[in-house]
N, C-alpha and C. Protein backbone atom coordinates (compact mmCIF):
# COMPACT_ATOMS: atom_id res chain seq x y z
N UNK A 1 24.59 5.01 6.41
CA UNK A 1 23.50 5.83 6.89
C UNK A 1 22.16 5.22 6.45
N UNK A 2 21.24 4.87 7.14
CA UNK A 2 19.70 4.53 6.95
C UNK A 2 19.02 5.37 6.53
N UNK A 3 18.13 4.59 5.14
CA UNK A 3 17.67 5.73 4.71
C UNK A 3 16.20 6.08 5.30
N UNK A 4 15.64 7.59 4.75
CA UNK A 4 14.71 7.61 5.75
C UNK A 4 13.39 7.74 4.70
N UNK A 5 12.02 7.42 5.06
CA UNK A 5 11.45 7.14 4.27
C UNK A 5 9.93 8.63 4.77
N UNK A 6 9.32 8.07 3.76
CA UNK A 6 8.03 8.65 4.53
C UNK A 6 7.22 7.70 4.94
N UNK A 7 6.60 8.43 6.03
CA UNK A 7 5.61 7.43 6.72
C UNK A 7 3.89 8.30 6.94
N UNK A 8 3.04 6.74 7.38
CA UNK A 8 1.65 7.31 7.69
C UNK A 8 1.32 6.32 8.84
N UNK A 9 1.32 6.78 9.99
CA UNK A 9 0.67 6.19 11.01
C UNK A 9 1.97 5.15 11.37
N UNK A 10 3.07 5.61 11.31
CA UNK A 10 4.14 4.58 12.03
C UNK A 10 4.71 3.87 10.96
N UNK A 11 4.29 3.76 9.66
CA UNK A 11 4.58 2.48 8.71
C UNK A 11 5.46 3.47 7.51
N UNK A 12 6.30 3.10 7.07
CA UNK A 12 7.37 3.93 5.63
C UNK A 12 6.21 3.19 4.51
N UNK A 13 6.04 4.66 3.54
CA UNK A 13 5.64 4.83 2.27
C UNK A 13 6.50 4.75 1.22
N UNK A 14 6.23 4.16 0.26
CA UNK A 14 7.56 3.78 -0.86
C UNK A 14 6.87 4.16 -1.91
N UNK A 15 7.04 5.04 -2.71
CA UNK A 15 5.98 4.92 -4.31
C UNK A 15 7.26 4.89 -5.43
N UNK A 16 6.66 4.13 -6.42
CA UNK A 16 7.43 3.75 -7.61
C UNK A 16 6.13 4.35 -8.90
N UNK A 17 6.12 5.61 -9.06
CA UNK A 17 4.73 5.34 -10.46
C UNK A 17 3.74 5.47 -9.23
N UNK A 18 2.52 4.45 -10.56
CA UNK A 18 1.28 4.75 -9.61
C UNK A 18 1.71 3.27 -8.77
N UNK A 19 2.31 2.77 -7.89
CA UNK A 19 2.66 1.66 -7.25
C UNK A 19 2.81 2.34 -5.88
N UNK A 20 2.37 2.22 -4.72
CA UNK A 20 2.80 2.31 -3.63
C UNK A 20 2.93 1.30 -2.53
N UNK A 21 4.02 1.08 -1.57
CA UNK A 21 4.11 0.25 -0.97
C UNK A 21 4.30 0.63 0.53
N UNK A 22 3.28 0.07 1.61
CA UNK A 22 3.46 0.76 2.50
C UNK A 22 2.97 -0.84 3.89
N UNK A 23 3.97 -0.27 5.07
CA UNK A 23 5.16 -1.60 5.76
C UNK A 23 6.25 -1.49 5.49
N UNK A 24 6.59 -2.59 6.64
CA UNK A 24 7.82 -2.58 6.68
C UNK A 24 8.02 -4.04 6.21
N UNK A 25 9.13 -4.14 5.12
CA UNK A 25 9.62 -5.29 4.44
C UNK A 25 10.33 -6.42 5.68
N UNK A 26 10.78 -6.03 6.45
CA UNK A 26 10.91 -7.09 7.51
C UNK A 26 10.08 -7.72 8.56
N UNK A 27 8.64 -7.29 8.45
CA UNK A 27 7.56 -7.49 8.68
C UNK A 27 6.93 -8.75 7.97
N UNK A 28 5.88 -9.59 8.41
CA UNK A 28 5.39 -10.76 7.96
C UNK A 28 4.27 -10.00 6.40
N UNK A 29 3.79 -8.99 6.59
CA UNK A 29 3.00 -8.70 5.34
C UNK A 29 3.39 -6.91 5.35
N UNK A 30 3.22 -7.03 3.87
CA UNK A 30 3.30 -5.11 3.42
C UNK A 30 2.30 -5.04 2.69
N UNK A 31 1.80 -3.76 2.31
CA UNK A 31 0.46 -3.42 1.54
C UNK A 31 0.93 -2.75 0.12
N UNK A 32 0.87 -3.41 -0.75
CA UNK A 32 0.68 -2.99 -2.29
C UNK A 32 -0.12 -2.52 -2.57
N UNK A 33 -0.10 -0.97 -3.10
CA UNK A 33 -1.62 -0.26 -3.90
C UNK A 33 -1.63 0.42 -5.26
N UNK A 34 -1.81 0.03 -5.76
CA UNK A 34 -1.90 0.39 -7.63
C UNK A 34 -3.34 1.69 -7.78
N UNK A 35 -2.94 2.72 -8.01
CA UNK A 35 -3.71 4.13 -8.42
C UNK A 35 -4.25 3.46 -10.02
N UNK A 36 -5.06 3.18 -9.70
CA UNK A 36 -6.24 2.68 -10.95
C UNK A 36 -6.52 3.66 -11.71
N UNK A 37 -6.90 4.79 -11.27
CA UNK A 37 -7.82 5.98 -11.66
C UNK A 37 -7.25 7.81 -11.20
N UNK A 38 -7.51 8.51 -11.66
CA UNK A 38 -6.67 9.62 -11.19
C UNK A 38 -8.25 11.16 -11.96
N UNK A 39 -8.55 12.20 -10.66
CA UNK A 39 -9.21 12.38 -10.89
C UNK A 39 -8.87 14.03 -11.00
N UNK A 40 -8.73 15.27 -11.78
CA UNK A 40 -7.90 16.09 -11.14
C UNK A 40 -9.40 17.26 -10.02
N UNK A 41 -8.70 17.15 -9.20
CA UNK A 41 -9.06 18.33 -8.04
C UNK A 41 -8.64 19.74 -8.17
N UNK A 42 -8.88 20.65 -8.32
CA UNK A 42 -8.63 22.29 -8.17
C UNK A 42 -7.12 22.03 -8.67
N UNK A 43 -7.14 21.96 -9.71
CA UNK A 43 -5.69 21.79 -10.43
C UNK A 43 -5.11 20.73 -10.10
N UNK A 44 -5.16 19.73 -9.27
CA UNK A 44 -4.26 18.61 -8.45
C UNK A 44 -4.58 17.51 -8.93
N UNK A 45 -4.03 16.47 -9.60
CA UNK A 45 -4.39 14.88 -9.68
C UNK A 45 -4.26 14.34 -8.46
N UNK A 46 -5.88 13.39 -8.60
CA UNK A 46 -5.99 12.95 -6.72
C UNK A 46 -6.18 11.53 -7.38
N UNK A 47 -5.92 10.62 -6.70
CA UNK A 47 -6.17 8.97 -6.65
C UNK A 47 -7.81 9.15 -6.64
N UNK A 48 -8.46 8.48 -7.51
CA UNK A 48 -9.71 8.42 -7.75
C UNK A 48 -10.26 6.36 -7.52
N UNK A 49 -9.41 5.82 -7.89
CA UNK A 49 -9.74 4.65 -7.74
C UNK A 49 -8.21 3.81 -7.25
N UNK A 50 -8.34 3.11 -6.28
CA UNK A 50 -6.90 2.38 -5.59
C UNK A 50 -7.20 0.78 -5.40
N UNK A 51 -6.22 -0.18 -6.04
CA UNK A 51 -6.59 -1.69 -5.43
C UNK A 51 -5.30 -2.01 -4.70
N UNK A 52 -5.96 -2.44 -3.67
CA UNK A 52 -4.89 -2.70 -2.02
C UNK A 52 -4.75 -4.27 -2.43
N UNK A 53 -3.48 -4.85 -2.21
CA UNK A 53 -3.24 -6.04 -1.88
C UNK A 53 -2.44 -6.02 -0.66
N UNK A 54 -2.52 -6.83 0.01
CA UNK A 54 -1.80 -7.25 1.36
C UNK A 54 -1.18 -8.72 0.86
N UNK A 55 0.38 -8.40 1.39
CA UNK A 55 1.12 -9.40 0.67
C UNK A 55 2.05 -9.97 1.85
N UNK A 56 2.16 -11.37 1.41
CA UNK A 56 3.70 -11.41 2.42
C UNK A 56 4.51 -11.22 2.03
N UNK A 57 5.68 -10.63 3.06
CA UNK A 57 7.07 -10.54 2.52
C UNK A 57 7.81 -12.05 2.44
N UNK A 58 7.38 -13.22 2.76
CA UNK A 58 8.44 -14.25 2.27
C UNK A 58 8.83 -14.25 0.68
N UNK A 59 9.77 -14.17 0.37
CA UNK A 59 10.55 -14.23 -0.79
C UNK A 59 10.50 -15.46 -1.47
N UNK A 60 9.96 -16.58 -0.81
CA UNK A 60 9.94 -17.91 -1.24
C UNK A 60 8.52 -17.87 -2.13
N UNK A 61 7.45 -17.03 -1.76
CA UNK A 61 6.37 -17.42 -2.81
C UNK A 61 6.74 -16.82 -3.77
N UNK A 62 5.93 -17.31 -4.42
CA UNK A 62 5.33 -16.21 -6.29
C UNK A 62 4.60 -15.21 -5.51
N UNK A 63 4.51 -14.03 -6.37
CA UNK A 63 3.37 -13.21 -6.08
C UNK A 63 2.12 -13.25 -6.03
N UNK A 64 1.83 -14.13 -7.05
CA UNK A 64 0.66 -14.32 -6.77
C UNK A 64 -0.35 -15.20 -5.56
N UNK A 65 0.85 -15.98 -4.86
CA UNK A 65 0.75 -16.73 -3.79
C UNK A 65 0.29 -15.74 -2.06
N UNK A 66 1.36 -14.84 -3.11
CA UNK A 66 2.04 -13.71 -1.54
C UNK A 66 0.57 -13.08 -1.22
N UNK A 67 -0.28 -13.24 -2.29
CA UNK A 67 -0.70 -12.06 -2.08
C UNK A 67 -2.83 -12.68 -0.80
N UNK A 68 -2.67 -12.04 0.75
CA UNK A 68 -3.45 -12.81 1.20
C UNK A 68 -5.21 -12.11 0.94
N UNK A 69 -5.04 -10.70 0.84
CA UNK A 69 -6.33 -10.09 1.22
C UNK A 69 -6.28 -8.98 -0.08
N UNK A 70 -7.30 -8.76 -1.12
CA UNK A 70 -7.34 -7.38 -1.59
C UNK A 70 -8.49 -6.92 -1.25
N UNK A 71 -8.65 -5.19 -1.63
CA UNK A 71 -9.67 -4.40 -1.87
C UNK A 71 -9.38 -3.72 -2.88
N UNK A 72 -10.56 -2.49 -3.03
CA UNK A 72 -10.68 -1.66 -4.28
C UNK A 72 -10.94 -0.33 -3.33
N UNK A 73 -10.59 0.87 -3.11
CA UNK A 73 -11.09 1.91 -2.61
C UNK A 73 -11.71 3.16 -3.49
N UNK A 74 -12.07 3.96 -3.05
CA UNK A 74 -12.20 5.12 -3.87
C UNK A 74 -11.54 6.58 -3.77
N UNK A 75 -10.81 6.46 -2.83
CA UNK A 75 -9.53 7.45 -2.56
C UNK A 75 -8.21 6.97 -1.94
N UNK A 76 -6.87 7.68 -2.09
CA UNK A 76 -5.97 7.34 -1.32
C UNK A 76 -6.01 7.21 0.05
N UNK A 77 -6.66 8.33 0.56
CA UNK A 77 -6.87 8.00 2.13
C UNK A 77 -7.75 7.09 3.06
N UNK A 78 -8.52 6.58 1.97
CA UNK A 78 -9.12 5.49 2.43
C UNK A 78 -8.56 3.83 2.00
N UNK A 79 -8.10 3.81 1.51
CA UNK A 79 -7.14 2.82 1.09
C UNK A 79 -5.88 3.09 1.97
N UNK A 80 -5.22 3.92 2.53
CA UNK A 80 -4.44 4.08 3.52
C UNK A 80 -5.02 3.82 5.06
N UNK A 81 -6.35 3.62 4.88
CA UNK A 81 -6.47 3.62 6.47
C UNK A 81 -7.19 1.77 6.64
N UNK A 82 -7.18 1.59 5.21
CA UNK A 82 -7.39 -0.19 5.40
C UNK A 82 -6.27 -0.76 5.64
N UNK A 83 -5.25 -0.43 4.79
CA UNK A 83 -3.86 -0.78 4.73
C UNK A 83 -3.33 -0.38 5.94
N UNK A 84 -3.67 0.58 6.95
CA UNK A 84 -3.62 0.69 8.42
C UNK A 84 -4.01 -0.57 9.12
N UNK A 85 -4.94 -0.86 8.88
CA UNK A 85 -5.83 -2.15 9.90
C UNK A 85 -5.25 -2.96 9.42
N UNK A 86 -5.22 -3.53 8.29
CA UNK A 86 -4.93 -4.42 7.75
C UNK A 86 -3.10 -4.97 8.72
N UNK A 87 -2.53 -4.29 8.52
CA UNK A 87 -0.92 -3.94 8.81
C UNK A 87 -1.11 -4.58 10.36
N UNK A 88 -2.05 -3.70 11.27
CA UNK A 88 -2.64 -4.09 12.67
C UNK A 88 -2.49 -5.13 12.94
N UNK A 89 -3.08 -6.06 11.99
CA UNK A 89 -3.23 -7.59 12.24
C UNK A 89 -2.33 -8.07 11.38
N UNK A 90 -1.72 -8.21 11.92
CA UNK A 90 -0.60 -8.79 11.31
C UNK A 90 -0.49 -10.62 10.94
N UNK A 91 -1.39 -11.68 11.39
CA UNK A 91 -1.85 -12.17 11.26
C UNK A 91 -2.31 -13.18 10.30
């Protein structure tokens, strides 16, 4: 049975911690985002600071090789909607 994931805008969300990974691993690049900062909202911890890397999935680099484009955002949902475009161009 396949498992099923969550998604945003067509793409599966994976979180490990503050690590999220979002793409698809059989895809040429996925988006890595590390929750830097955490701010709480009306009782709620919200992502306050996020750094996006866009990585390839070849298995043959290092990571640090993999990795082609970052940013820094200032919320999750805006760091989700780079990691949108970003994903776009696949490129």
């Amino acid at each position: 049975m396949a498992e099923k994931f969550f998604t945003y805008k067509g793409y599966p969300l994976v979180r490990q911690g503050d690590q999220i990974y979002y793409g698809n691993m059989y895809d040429k690049y996925v988006v890595m985002m590390q929750v830097l900062d955490k701010t709480k909202v009306k009782g709620v911890e919200t992502a306050s600071k996020v750094k996006l890397y866009k990585m390839a999935t070849d298995e043959k680099l290092s990571p640090m090789e993999a990795v082609v484009k970052q940013s820094e955002k200032d919320s999750l949902f805006s760091a989700l909607d780079i990691a949108y475009i970003w994903l776009g161009k696949q490129s």
